[in-house]
C-alpha atoms as a PDB file:
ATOM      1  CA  UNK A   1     121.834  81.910 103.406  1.00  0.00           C
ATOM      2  CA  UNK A   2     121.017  83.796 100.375  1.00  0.00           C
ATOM      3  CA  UNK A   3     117.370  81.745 100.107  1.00  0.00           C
ATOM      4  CA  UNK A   4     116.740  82.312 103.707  1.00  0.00           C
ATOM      5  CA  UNK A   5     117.216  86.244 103.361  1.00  0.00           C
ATOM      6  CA  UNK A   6     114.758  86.278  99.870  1.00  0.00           C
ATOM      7  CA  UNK A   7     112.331  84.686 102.308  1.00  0.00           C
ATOM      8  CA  UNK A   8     112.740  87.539 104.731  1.00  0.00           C
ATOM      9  CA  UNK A   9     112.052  90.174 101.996  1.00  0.00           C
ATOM     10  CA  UNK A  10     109.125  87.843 100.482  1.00  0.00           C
ATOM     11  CA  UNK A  11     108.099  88.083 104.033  1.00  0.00           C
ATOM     12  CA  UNK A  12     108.241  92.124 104.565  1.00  0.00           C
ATOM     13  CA  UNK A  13     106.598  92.263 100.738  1.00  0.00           C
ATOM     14  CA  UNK A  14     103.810  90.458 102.234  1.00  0.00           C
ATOM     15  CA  UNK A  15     103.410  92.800 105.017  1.00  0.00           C
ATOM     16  CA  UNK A  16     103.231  95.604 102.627  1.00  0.00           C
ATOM     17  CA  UNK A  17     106.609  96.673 103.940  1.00  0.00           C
ATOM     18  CA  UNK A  18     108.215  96.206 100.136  1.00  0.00           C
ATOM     19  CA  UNK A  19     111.448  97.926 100.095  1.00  0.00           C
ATOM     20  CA  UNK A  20     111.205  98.657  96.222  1.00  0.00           C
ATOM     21  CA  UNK A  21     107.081 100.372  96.582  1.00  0.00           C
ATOM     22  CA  UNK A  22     107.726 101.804 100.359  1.00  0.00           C
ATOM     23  CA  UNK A  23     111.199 102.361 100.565  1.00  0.00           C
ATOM     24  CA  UNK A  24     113.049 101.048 103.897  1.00  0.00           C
ATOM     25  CA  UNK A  25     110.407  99.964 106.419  1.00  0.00           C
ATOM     26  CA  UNK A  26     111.769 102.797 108.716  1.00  0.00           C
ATOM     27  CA  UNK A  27     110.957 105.354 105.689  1.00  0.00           C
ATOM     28  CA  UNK A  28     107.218 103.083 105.519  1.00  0.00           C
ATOM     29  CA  UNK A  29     106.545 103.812 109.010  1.00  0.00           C
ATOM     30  CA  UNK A  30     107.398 107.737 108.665  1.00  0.00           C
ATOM     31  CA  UNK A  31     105.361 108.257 105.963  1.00  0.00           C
ATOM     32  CA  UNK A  32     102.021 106.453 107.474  1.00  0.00           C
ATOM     33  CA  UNK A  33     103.144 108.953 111.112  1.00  0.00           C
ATOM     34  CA  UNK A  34     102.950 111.535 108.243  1.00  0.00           C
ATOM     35  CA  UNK A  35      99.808 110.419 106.999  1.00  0.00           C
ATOM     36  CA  UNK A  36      98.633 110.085 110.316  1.00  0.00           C
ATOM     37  CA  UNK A  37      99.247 113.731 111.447  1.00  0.00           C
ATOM     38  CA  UNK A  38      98.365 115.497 108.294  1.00  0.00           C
ATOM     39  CA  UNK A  39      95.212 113.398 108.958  1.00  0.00           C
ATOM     40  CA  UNK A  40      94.724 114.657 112.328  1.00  0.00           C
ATOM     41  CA  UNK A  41      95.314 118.124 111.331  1.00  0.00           C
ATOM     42  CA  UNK A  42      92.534 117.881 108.853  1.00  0.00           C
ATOM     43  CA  UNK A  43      89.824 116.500 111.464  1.00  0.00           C
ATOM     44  CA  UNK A  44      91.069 119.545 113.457  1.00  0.00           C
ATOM     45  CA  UNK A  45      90.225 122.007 110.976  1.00  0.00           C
ATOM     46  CA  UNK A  46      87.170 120.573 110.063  1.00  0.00           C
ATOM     47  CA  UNK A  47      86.176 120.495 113.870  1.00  0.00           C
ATOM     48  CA  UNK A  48      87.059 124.567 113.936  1.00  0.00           C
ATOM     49  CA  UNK A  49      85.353 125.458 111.160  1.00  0.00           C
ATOM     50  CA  UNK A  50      81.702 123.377 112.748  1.00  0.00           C
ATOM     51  CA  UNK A  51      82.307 125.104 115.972  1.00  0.00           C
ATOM     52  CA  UNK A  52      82.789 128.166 114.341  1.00  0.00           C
ATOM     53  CA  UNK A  53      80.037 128.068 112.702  1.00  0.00           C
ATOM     54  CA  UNK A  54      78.110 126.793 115.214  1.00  0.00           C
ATOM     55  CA  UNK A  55      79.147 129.706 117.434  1.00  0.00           C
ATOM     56  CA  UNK A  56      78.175 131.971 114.415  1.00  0.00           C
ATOM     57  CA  UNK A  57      74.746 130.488 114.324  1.00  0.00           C
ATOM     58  CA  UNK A  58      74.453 131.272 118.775  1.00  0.00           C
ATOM     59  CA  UNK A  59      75.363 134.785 117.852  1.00  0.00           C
ATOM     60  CA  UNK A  60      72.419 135.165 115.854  1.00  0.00           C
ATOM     61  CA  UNK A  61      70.056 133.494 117.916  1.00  0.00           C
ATOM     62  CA  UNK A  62      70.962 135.636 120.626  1.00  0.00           C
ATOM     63  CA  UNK A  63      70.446 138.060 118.586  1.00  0.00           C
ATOM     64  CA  UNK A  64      67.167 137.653 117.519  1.00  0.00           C
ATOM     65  CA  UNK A  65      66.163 136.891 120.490  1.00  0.00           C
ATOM     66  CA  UNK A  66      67.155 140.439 121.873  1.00  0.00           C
ATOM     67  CA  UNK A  67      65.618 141.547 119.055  1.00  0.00           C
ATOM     68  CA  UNK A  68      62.136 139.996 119.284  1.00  0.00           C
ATOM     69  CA  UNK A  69      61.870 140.838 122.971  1.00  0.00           C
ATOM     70  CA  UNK A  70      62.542 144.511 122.552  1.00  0.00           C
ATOM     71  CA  UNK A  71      59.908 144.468 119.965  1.00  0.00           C
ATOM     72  CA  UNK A  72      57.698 142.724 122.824  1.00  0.00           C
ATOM     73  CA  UNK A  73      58.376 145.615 125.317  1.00  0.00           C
ATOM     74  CA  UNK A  74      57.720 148.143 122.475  1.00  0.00           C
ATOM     75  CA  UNK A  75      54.048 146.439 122.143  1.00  0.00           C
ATOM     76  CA  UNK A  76      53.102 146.413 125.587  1.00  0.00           C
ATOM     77  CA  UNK A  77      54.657 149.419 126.439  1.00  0.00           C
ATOM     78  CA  UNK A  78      51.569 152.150 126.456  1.00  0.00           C
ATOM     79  CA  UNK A  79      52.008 155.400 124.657  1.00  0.00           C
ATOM     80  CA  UNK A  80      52.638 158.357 126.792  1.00  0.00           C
ATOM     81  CA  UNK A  81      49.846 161.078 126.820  1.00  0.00           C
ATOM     82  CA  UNK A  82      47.476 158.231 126.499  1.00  0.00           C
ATOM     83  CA  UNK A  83      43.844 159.207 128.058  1.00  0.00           C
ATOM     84  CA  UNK A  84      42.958 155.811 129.356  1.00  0.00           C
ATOM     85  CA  UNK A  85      43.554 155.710 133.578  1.00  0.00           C
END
């Protein structure tokens, strides 16, 4: 009985579930949710921060855009007291 239950942890060592590197396999599988999450949490940020900046970079266009069209009117807009009918 004892060689059949080395062969069961020879087993979970070469699933990468080693008791002595990992801990328990229940305290394996908590830290790769862990890993998972913090992982998740990063991609999250990292999506904020390009939509951020990506509505950063609209604003300006917008702005810009208001900007170059008012110029636009100014230019075509004719002086007042102008003598031409």
């Amino acid at each position: 009985m004892v060689d059949g239950a080395r062969g069961l942890i020879a087993q979970e060592d070469a699933l990468g579930l080693a008791i002595g590197a990992f801990g328990t396999p229940d305290t394996f599988h908590q830290n790769r949710l862990r890993r998972c999450v913090v992982g998740i949490w990063i991609e999250l940020g990292v999506f904020l921060l390009v939509f951020v900046f990506a509505a950063h970079q609209m604003h300006d266009l917008k702005k810009e855009k208001r900007k170059r069209e008012a110029e636009r009117q100014k230019e075509n807009k004719p002086s007042q007291g102008s003598d031409e009918f």
